[in-house]
PDB file of N, CA and C in Angstrom:
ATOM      1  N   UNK A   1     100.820 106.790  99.408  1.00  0.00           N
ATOM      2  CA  UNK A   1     100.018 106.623  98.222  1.00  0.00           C
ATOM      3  C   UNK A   1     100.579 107.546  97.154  1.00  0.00           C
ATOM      4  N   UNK A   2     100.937 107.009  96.033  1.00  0.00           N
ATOM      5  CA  UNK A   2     101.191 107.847  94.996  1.00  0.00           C
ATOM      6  C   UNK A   2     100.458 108.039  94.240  1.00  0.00           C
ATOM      7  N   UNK A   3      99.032 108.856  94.191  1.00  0.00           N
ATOM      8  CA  UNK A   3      98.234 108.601  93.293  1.00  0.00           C
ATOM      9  C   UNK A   3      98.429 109.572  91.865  1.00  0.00           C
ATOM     10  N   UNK A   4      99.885 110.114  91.459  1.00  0.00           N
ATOM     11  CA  UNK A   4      99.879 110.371  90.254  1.00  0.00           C
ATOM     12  C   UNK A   4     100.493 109.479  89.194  1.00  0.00           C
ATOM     13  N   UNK A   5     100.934 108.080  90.029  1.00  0.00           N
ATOM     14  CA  UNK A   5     101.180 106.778  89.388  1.00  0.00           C
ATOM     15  C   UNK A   5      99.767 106.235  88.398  1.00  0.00           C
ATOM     16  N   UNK A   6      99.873 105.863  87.398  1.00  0.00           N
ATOM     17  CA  UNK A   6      98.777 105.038  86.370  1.00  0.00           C
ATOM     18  C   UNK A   6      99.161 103.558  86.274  1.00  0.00           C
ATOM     19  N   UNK A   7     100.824 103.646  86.281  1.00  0.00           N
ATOM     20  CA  UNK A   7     101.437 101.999  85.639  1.00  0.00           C
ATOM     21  C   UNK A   7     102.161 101.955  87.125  1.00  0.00           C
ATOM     22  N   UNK A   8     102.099 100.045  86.978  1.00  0.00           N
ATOM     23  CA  UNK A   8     103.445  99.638  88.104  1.00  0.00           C
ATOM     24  C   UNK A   8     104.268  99.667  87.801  1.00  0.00           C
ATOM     25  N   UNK A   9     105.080 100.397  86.218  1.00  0.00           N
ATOM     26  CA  UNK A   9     106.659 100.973  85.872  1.00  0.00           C
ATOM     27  C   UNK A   9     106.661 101.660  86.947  1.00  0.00           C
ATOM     28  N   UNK A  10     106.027 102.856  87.156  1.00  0.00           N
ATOM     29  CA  UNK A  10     106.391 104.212  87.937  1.00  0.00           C
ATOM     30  C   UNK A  10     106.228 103.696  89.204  1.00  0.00           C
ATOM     31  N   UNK A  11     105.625 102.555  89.540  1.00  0.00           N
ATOM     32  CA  UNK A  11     105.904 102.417  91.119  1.00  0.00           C
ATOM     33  C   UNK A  11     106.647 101.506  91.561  1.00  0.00           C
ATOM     34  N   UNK A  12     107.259 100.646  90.438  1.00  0.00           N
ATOM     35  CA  UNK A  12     108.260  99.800  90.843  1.00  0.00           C
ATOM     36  C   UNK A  12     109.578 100.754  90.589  1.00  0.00           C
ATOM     37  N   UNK A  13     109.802 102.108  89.968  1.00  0.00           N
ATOM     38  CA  UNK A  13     110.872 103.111  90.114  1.00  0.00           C
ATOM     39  C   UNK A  13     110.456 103.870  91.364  1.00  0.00           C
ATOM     40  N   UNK A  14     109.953 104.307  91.417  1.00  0.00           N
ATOM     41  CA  UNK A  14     110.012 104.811  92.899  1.00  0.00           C
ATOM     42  C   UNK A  14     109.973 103.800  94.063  1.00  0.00           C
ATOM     43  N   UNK A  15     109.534 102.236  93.903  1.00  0.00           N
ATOM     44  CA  UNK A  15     109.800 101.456  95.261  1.00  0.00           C
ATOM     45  C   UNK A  15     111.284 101.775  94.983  1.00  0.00           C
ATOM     46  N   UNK A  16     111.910 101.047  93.709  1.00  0.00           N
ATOM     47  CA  UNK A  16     113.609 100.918  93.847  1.00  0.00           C
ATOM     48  C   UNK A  16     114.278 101.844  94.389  1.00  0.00           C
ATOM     49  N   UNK A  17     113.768 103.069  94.587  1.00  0.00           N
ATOM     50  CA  UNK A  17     114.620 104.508  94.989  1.00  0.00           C
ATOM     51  C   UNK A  17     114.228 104.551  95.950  1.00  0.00           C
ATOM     52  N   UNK A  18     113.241 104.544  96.803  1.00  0.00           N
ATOM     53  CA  UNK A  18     113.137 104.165  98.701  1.00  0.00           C
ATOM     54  C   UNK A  18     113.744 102.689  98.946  1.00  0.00           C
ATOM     55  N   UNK A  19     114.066 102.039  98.383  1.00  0.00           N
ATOM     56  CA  UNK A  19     114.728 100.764  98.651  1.00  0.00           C
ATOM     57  C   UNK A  19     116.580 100.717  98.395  1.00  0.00           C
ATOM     58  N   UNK A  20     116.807 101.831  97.457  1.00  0.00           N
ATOM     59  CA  UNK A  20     118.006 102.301  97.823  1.00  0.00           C
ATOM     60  C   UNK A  20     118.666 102.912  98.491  1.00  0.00           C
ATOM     61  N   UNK A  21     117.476 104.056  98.893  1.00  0.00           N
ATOM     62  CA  UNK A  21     118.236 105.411  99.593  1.00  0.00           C
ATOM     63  C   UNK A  21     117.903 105.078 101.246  1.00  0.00           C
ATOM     64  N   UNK A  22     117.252 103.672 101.468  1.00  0.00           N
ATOM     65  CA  UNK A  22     117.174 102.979 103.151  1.00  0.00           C
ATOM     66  C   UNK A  22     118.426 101.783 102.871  1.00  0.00           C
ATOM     67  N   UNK A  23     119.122 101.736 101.976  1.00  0.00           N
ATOM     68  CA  UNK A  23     120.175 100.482 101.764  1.00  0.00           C
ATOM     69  C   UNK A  23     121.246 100.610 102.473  1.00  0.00           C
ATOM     70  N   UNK A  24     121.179 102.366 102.327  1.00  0.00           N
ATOM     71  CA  UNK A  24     122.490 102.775 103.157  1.00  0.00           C
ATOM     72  C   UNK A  24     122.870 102.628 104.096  1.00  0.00           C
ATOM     73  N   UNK A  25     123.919 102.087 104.750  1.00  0.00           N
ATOM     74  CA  UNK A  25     124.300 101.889 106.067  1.00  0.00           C
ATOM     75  C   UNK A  25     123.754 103.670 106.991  1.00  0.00           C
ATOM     76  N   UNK A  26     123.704 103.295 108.252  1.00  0.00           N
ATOM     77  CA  UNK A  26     123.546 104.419 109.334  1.00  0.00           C
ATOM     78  C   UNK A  26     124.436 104.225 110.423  1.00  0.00           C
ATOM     79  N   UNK A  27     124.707 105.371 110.466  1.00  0.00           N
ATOM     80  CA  UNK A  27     126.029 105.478 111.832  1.00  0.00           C
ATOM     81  C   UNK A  27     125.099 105.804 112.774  1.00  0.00           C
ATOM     82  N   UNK A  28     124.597 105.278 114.089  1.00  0.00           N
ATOM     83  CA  UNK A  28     123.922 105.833 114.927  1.00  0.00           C
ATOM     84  C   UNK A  28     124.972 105.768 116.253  1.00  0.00           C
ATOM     85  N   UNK A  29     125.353 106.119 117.206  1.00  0.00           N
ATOM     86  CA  UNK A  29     125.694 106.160 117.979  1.00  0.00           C
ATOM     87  C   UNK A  29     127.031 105.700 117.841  1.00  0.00           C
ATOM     88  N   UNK A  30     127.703 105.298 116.784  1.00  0.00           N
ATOM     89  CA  UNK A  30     128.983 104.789 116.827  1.00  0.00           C
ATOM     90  C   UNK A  30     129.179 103.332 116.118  1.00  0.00           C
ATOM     91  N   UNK A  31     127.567 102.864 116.089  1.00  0.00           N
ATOM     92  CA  UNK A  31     127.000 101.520 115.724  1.00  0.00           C
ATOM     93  C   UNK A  31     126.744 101.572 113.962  1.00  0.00           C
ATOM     94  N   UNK A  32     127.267 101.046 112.938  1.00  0.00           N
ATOM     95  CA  UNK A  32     126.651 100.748 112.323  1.00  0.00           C
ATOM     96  C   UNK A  32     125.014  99.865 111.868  1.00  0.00           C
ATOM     97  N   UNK A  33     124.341 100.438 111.218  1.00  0.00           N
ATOM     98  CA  UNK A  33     123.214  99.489 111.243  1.00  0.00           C
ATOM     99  C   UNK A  33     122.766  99.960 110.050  1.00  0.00           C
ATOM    100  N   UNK A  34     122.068  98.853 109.309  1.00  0.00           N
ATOM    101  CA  UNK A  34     121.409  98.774 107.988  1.00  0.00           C
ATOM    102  C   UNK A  34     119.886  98.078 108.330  1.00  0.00           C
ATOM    103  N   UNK A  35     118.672  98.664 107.182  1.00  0.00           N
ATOM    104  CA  UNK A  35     117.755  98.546 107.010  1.00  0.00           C
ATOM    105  C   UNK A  35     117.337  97.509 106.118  1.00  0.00           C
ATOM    106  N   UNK A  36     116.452  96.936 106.273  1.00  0.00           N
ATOM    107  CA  UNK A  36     116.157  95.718 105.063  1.00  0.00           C
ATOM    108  C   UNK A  36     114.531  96.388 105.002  1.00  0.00           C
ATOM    109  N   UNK A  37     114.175  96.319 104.069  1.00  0.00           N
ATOM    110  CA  UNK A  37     113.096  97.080 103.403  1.00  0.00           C
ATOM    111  C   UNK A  37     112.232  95.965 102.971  1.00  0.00           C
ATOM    112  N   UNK A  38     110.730  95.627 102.826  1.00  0.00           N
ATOM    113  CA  UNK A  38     109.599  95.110 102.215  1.00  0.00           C
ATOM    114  C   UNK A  38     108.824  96.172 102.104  1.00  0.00           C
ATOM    115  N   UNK A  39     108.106  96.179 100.589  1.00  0.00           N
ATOM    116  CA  UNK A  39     107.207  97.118 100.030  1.00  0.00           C
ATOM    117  C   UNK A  39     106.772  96.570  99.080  1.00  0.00           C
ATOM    118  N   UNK A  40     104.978  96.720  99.253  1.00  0.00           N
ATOM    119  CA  UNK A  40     104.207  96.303  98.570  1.00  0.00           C
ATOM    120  C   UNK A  40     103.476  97.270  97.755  1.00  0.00           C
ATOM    121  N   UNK A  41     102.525  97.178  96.593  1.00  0.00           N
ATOM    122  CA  UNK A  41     102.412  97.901  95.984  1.00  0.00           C
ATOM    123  C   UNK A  41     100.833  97.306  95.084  1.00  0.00           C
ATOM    124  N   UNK A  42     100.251  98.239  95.068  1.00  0.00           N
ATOM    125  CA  UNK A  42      98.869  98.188  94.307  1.00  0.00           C
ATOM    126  C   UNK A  42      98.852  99.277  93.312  1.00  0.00           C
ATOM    127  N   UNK A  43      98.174  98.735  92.302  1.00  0.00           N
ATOM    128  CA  UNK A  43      97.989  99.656  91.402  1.00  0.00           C
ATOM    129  C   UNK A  43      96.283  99.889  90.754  1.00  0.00           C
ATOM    130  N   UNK A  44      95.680 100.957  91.247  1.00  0.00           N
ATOM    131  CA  UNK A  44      94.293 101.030  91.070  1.00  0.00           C
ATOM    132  C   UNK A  44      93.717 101.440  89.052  1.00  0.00           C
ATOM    133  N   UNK A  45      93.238 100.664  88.299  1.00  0.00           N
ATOM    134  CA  UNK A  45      92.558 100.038  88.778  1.00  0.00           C
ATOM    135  C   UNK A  45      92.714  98.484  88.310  1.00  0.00           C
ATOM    136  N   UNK A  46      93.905  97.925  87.935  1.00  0.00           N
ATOM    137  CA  UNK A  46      94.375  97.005  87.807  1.00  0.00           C
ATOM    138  C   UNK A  46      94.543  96.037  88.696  1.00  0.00           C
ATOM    139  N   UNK A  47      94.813  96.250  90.108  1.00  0.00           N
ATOM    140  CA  UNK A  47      94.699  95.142  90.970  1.00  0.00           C
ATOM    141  C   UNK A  47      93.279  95.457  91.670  1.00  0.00           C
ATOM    142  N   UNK A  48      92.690  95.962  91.978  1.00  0.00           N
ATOM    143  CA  UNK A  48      91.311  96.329  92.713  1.00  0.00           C
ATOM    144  C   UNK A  48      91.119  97.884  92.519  1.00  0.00           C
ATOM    145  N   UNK A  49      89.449  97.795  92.595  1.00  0.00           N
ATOM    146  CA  UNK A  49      89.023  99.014  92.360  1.00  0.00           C
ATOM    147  C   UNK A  49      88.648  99.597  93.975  1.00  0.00           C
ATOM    148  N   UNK A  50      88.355  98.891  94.610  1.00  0.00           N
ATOM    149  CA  UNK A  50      87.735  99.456  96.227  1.00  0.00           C
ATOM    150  C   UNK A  50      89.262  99.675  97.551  1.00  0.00           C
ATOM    151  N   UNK A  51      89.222 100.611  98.223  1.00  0.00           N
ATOM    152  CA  UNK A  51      90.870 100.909  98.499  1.00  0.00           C
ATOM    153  C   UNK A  51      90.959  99.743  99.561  1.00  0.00           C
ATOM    154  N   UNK A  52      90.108  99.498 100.151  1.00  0.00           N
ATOM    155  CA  UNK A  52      90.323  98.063 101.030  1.00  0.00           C
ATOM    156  C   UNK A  52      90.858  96.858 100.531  1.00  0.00           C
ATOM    157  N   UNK A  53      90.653  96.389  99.167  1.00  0.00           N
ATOM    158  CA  UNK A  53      90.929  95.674  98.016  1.00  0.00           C
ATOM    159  C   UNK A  53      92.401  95.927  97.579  1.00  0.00           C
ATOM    160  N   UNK A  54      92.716  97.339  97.436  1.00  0.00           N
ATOM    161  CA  UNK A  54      93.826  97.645  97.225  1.00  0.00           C
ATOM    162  C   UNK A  54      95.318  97.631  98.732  1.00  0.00           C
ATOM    163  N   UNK A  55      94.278  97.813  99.487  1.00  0.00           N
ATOM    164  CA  UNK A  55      95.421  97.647 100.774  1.00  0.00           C
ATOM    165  C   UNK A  55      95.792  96.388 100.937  1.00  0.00           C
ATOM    166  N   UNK A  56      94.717  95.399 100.538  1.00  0.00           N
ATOM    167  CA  UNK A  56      94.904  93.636 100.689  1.00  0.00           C
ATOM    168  C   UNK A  56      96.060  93.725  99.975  1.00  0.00           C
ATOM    169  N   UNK A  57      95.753  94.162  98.640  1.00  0.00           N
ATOM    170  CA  UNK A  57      97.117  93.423  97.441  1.00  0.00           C
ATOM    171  C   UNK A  57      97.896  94.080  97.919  1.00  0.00           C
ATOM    172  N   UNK A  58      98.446  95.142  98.124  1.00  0.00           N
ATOM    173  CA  UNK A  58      99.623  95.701  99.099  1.00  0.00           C
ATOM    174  C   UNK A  58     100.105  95.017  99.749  1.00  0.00           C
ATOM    175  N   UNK A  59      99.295  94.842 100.775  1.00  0.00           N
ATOM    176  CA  UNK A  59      99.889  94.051 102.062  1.00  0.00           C
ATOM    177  C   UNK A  59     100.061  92.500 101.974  1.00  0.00           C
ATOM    178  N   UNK A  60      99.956  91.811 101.003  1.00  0.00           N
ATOM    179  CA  UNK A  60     100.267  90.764 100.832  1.00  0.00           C
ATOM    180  C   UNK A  60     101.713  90.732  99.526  1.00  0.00           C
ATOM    181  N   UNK A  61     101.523  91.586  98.790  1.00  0.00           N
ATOM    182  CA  UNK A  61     102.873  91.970  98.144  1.00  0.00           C
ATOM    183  C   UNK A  61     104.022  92.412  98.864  1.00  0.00           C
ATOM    184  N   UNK A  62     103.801  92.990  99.948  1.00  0.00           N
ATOM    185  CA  UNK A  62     104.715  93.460 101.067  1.00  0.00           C
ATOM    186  C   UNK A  62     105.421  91.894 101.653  1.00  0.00           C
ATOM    187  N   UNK A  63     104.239  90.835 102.248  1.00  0.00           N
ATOM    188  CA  UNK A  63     104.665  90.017 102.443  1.00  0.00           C
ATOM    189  C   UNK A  63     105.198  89.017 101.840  1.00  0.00           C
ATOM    190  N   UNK A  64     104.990  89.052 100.248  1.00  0.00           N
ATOM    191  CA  UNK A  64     105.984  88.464  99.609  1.00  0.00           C
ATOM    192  C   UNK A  64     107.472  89.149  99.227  1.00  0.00           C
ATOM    193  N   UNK A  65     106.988  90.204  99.352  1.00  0.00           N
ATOM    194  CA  UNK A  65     108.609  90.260  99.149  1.00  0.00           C
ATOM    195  C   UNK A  65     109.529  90.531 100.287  1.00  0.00           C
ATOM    196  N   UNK A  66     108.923  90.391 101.717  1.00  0.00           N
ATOM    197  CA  UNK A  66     109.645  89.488 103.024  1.00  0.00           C
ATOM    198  C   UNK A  66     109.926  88.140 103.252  1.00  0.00           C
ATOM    199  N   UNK A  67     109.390  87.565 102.770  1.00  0.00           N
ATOM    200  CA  UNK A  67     109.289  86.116 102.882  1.00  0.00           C
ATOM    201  C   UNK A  67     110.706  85.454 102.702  1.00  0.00           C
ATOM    202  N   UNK A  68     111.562  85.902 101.280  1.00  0.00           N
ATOM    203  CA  UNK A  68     112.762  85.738 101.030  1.00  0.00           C
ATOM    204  C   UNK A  68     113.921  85.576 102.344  1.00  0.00           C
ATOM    205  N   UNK A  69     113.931  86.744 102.739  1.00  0.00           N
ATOM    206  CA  UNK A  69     114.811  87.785 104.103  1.00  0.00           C
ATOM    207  C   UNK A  69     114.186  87.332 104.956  1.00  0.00           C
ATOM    208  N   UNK A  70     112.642  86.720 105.429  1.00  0.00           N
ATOM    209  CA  UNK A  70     112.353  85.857 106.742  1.00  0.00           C
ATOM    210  C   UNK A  70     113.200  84.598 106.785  1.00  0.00           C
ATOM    211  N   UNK A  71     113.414  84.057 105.529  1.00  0.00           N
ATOM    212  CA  UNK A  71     113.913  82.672 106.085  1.00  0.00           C
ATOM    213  C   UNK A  71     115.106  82.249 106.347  1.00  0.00           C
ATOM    214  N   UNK A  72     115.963  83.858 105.732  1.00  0.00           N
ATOM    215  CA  UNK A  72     117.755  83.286 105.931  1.00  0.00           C
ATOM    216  C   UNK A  72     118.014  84.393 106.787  1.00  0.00           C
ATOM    217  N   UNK A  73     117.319  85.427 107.723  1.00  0.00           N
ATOM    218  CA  UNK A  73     117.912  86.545 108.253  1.00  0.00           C
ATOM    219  C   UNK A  73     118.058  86.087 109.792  1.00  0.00           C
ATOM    220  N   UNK A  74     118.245  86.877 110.594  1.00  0.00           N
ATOM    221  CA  UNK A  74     117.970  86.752 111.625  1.00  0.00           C
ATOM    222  C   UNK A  74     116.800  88.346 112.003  1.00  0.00           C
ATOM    223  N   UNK A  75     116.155  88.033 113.537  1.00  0.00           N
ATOM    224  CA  UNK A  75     115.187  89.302 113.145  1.00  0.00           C
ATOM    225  C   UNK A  75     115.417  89.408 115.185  1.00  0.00           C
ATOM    226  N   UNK A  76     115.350  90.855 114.636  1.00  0.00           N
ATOM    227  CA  UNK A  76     115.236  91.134 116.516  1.00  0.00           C
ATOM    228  C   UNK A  76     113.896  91.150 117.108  1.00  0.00           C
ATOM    229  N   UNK A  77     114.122  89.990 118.471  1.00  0.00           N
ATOM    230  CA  UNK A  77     112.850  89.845 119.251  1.00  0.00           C
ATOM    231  C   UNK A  77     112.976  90.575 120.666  1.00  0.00           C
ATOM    232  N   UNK A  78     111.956  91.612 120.662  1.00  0.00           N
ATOM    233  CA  UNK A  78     111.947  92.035 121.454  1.00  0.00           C
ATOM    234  C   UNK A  78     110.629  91.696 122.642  1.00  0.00           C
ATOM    235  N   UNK A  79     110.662  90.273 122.675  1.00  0.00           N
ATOM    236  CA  UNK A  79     109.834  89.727 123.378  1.00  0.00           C
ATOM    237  C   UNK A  79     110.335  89.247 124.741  1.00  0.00           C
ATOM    238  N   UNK A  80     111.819  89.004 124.698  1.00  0.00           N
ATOM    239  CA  UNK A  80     112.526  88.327 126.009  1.00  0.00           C
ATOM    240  C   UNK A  80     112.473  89.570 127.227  1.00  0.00           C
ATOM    241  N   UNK A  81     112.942  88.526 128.065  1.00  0.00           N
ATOM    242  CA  UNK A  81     112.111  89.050 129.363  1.00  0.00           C
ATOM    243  C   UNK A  81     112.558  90.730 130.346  1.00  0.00           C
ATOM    244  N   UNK A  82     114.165  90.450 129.503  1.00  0.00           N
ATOM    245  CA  UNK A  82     114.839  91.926 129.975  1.00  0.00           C
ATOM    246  C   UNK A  82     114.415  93.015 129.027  1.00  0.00           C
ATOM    247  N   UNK A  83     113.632  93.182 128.163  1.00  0.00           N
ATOM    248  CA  UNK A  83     113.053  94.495 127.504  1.00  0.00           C
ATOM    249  C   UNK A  83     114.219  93.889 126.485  1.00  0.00           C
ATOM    250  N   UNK A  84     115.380  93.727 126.451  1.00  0.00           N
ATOM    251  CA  UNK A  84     116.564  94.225 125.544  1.00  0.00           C
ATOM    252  C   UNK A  84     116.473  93.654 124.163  1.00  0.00           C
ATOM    253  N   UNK A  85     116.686  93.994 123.093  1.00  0.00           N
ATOM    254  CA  UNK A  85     116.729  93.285 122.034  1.00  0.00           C
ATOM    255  C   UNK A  85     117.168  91.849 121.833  1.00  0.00           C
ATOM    256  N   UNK A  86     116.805  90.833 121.750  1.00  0.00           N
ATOM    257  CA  UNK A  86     117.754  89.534 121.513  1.00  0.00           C
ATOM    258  C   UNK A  86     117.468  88.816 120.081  1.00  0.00           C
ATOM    259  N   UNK A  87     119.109  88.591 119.350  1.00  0.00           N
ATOM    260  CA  UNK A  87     119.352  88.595 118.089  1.00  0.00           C
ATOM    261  C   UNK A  87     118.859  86.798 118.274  1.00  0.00           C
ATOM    262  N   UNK A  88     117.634  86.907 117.435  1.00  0.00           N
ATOM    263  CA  UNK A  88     117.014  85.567 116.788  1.00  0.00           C
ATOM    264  C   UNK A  88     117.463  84.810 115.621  1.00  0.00           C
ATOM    265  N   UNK A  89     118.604  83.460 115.359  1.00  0.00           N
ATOM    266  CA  UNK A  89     118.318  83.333 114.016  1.00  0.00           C
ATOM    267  C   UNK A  89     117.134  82.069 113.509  1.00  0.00           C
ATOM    268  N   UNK A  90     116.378  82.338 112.671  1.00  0.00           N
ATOM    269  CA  UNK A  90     116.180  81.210 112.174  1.00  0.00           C
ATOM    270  C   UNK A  90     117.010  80.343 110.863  1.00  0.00           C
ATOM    271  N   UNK A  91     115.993  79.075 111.441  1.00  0.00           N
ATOM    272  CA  UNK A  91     117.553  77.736 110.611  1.00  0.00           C
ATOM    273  C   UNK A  91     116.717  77.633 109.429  1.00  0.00           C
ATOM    274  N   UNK A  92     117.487  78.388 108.180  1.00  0.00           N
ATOM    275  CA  UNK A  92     117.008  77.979 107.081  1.00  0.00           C
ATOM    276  C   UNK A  92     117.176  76.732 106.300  1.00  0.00           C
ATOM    277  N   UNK A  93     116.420  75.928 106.165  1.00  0.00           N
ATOM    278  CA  UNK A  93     116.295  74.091 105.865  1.00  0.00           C
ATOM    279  C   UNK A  93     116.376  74.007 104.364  1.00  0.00           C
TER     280      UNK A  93
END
């Protein structure tokens, strides 16, 4: 929560700067790997005044701006039966 934000200027500059500084590739173990980021954002008292109100518009702004990266990415499911990660793609139509 940034609550010394007033406007969504200042919080669409600070999403862009946690959305850059996770852009960066990571060397973990020898492995490259990169982050893909969704972040949503409310601004009180412009999108809702009650914080439950405000977590909705969040969390549905979050999910729009996944929605893009759901349909052409691939996403790891860690549902298969050996514990292990298995790389999912979906077929974007």
């Amino acid at each position: 929560m940034l609550s010394e934000l007033t406007a969504k200027d200042g919080a669409v500059i600070v999403a862009d700067n946690v959305r850059a500084h996770l852009a960066a590739p990571y060397l973990i173990d020898g492995a490259q790997i990169t982050v893909a980021t969704s972040l949503g954002m409310a601004v009180y008292p412009a999108d809702a005044r009650a914080f439950g109100d405000l977590l909705h518009v969040a969390d549905l702004a979050m999910y729009r701006d996944k929605a893009p990266r759901a349909a052409t990415s691939g996403v790891l499911d860690f549902r298969a039966n050996n514990d292990e990660p298995q790389q999912c793609v979906s077929a974007a139509g």
